[in-house]
Every structure is written in structure tokens, then in C-alpha cells.
C-alpha atoms as a PDB file:
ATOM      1  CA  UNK A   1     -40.814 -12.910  35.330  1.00  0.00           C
ATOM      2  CA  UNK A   2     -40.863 -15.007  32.388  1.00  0.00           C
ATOM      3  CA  UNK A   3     -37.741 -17.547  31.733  1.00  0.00           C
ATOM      4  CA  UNK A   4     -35.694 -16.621  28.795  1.00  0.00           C
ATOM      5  CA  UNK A   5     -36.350 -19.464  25.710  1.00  0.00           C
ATOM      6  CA  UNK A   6     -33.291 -21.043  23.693  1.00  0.00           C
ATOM      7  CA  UNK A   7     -34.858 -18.659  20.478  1.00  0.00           C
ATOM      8  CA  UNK A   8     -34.180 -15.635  22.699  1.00  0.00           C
ATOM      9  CA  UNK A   9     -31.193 -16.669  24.250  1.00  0.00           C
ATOM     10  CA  UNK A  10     -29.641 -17.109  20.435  1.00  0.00           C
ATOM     11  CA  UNK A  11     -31.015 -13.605  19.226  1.00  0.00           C
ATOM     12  CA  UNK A  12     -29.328 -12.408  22.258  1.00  0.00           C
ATOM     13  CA  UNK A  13     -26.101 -14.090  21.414  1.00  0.00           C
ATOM     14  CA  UNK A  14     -26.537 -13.242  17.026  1.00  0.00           C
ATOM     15  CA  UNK A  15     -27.115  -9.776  19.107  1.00  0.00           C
ATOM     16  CA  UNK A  16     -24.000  -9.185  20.861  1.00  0.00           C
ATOM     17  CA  UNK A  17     -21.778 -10.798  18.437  1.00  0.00           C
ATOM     18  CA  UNK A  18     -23.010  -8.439  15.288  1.00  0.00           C
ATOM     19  CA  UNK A  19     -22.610  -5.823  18.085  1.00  0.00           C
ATOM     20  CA  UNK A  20     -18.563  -6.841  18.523  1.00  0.00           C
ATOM     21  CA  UNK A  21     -17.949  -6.957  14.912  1.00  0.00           C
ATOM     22  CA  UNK A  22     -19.738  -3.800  13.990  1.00  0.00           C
ATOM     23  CA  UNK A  23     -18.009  -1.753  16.743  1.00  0.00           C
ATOM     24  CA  UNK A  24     -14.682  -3.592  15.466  1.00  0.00           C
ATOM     25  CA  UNK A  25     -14.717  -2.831  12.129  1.00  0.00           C
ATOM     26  CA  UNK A  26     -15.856   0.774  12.703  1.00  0.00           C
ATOM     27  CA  UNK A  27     -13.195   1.210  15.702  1.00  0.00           C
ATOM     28  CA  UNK A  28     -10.638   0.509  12.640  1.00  0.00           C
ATOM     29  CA  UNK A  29     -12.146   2.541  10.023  1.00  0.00           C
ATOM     30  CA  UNK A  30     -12.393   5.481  13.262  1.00  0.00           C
ATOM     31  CA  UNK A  31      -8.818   4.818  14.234  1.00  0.00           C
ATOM     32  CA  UNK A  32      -7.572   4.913  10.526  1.00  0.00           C
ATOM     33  CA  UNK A  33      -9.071   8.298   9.575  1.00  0.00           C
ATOM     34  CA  UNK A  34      -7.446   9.835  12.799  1.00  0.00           C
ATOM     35  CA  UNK A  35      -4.426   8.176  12.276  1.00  0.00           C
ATOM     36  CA  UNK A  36      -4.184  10.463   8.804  1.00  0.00           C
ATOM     37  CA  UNK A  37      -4.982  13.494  10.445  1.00  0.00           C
ATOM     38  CA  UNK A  38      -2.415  12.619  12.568  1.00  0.00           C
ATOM     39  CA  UNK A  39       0.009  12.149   9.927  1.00  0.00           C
ATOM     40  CA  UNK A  40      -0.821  15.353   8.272  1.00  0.00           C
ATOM     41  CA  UNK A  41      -0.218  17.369  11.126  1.00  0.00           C
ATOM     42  CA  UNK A  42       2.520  15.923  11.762  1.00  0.00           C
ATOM     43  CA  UNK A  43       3.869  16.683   8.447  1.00  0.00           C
ATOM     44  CA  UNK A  44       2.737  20.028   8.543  1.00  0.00           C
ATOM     45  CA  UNK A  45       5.853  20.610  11.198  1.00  0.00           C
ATOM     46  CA  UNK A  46       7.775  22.976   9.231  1.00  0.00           C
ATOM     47  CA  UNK A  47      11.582  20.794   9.614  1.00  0.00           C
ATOM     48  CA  UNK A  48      14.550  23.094   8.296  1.00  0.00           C
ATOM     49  CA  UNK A  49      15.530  22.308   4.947  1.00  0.00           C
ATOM     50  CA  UNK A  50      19.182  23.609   6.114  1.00  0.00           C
ATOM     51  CA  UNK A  51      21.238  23.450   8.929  1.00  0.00           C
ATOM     52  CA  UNK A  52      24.477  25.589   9.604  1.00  0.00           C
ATOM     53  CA  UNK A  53      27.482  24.305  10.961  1.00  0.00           C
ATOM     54  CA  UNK A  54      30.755  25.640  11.363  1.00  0.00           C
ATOM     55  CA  UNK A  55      32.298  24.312   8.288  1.00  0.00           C
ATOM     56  CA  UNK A  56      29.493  25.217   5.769  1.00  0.00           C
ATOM     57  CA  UNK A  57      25.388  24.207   6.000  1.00  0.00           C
ATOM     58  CA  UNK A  58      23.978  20.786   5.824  1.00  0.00           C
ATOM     59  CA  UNK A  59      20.677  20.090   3.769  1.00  0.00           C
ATOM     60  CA  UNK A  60      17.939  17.800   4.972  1.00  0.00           C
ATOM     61  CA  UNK A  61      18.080  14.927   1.848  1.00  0.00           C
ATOM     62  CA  UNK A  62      15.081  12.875   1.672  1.00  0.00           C
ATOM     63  CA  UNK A  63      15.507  10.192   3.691  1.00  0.00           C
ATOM     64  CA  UNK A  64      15.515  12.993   6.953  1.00  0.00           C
ATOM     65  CA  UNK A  65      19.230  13.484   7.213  1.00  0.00           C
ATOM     66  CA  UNK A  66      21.195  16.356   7.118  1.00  0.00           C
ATOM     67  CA  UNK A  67      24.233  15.772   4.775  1.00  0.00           C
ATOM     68  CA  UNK A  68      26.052  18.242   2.497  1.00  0.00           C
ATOM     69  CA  UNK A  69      24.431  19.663  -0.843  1.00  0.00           C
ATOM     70  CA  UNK A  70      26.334  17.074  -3.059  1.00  0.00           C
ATOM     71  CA  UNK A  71      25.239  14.251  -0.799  1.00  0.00           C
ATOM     72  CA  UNK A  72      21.871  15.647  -0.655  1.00  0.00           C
ATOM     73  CA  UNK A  73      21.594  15.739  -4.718  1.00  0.00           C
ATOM     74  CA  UNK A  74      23.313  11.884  -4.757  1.00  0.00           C
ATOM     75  CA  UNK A  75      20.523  10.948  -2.425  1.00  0.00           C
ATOM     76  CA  UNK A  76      17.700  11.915  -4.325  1.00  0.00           C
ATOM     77  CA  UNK A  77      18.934  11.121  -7.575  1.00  0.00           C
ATOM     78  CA  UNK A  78      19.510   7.350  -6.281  1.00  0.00           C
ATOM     79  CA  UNK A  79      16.315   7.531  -5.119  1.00  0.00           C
ATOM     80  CA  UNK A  80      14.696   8.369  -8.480  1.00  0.00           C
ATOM     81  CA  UNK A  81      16.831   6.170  -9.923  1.00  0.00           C
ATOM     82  CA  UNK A  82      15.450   3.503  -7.749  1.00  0.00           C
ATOM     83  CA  UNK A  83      11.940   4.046  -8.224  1.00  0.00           C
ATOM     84  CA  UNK A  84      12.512   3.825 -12.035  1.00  0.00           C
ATOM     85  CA  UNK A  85      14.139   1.015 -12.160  1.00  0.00           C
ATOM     86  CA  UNK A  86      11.101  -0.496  -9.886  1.00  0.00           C
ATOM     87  CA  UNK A  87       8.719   0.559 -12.220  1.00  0.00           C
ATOM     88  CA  UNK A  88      10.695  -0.540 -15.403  1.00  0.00           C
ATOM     89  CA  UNK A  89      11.332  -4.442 -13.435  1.00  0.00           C
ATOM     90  CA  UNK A  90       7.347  -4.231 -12.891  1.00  0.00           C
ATOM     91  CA  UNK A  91       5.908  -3.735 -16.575  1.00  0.00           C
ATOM     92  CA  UNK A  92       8.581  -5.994 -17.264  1.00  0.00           C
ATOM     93  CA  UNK A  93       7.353  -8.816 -15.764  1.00  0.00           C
ATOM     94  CA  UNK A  94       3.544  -7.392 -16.903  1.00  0.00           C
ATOM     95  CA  UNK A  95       4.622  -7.883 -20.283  1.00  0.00           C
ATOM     96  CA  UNK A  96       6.385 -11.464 -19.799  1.00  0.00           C
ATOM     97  CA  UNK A  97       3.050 -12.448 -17.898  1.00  0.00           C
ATOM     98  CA  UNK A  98       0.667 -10.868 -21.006  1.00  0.00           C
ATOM     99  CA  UNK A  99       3.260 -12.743 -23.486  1.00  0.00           C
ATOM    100  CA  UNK A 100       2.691 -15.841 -22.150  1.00  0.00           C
ATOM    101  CA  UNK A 101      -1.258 -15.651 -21.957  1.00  0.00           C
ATOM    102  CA  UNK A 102      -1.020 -14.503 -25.426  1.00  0.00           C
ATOM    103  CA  UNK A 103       0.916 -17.546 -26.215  1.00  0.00           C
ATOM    104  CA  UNK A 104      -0.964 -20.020 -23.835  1.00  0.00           C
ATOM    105  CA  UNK A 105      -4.614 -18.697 -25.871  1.00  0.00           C
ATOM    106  CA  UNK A 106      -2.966 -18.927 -29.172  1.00  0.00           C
ATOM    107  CA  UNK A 107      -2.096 -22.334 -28.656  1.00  0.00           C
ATOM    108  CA  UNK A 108      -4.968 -24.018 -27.282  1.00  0.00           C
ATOM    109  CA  UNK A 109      -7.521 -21.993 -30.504  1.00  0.00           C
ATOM    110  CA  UNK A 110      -4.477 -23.792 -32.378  1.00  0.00           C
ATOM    111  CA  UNK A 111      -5.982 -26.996 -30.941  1.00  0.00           C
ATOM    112  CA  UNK A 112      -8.732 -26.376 -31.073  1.00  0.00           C
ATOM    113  CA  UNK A 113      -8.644 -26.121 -34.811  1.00  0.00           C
ATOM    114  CA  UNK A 114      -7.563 -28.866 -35.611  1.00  0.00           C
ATOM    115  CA  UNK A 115      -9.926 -31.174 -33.777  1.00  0.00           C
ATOM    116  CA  UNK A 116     -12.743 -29.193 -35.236  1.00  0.00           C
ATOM    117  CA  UNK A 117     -11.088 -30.348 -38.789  1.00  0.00           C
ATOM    118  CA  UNK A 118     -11.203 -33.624 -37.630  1.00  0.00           C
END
């Protein structure tokens, strides 16, 4: 039986530890692909879109809760409303951040100029 060397002890160590992280990173990837199958299934559950009670029926809004038509209609127009106003606040603050670059360049070719004259 021949004694293990210190090369062959570190391959066996570089071995086992690409072996961890490999089987790590695909246990994630694994787990994250069956996590969205999950989730689709899931969602495939057919929920009732309306509910009746004894004073009327209740309609599911977005948000998963049965409320009353009006409610329902408040919900998801808050909810666009929301989302735009998201989206408006972002490119907003794309366009400060682009207006300042633009001013930032202009400035130092400015300079630039006018050592160049010098």
C-alpha cells in the first residue's frame, strides 16, 4: 500500500471541494426550476372569481380577497394606478441621471477646449 503524497492529498482536497460547489450550485439551479413548476401548478388551481353570500356575491380583487364589485374595480384601478406612477418616478429619475451625464461630458469637452487653446 503506497502512502498518500502532499500532491495527492491536495488533488484530493481541489477534488472534493469543486465537488461541493458544483453539486451546490446545481442543487439551486435544480431546486429553482421545480420551484416554478411548482408555482404553475399551483396557479393552475382554478380559485372562484365569485363568491355568493346572502346579501349579494363577492368578487375575488387582485390582491386574493373577496370584496364587493365596486371594491373589486377600486382595487385594481389603485393598483394600475400604482404601477404607473412607479414607472413614471423611474424614467424620471433615468432622465435626471442622463441630464446630468449630459451636463457633466459637456463640461469637461468645455475644458478641455480651452486648454487645448492655450
Amino acid at each position: 500500500m503506497n502512502p498518500l503524497t502532499l500532491n495527492d492529498l491536495n488533488a484530493l482536497h481541489q477534488l472534493i471541494t469543486f465537488i461541493a460547489i458544483f453539486s451546490c450550485f446545481f442543487g439551486l439551479f435544480f431546486s429553482s426550476i421545480l420551484y416554478r413548476f411548482y408555482k404553475k401548478i399551483i396557479r393552475q388551481i382554478n380559485f372562484p372569481t365569485r363568491v355568493k353570500t346572502e346579501e349579494g356575491y363577492l368578487y375575488r380583487s387582485i390582491k386574493g380577497t373577496y370584496v364587493s364589485k365596486e371594491r373589486a374595480e377600486e382595487i385594481l384601478f389603485e393598483n394600475k394606478l400604482k404601477r404607473r406612477k412607479f414607472y413614471i418616478g423611474f424614467h424620471r429619475s433615468m432622465l435626471k441621471r442622463l441630464e446630468t451625464e449630459r451636463v457633466s461630458t459637456s463640461e469637461s469637452g468645455n475644458q478641455n477646449s480651452e486648454t487645448s487653446s492655450l
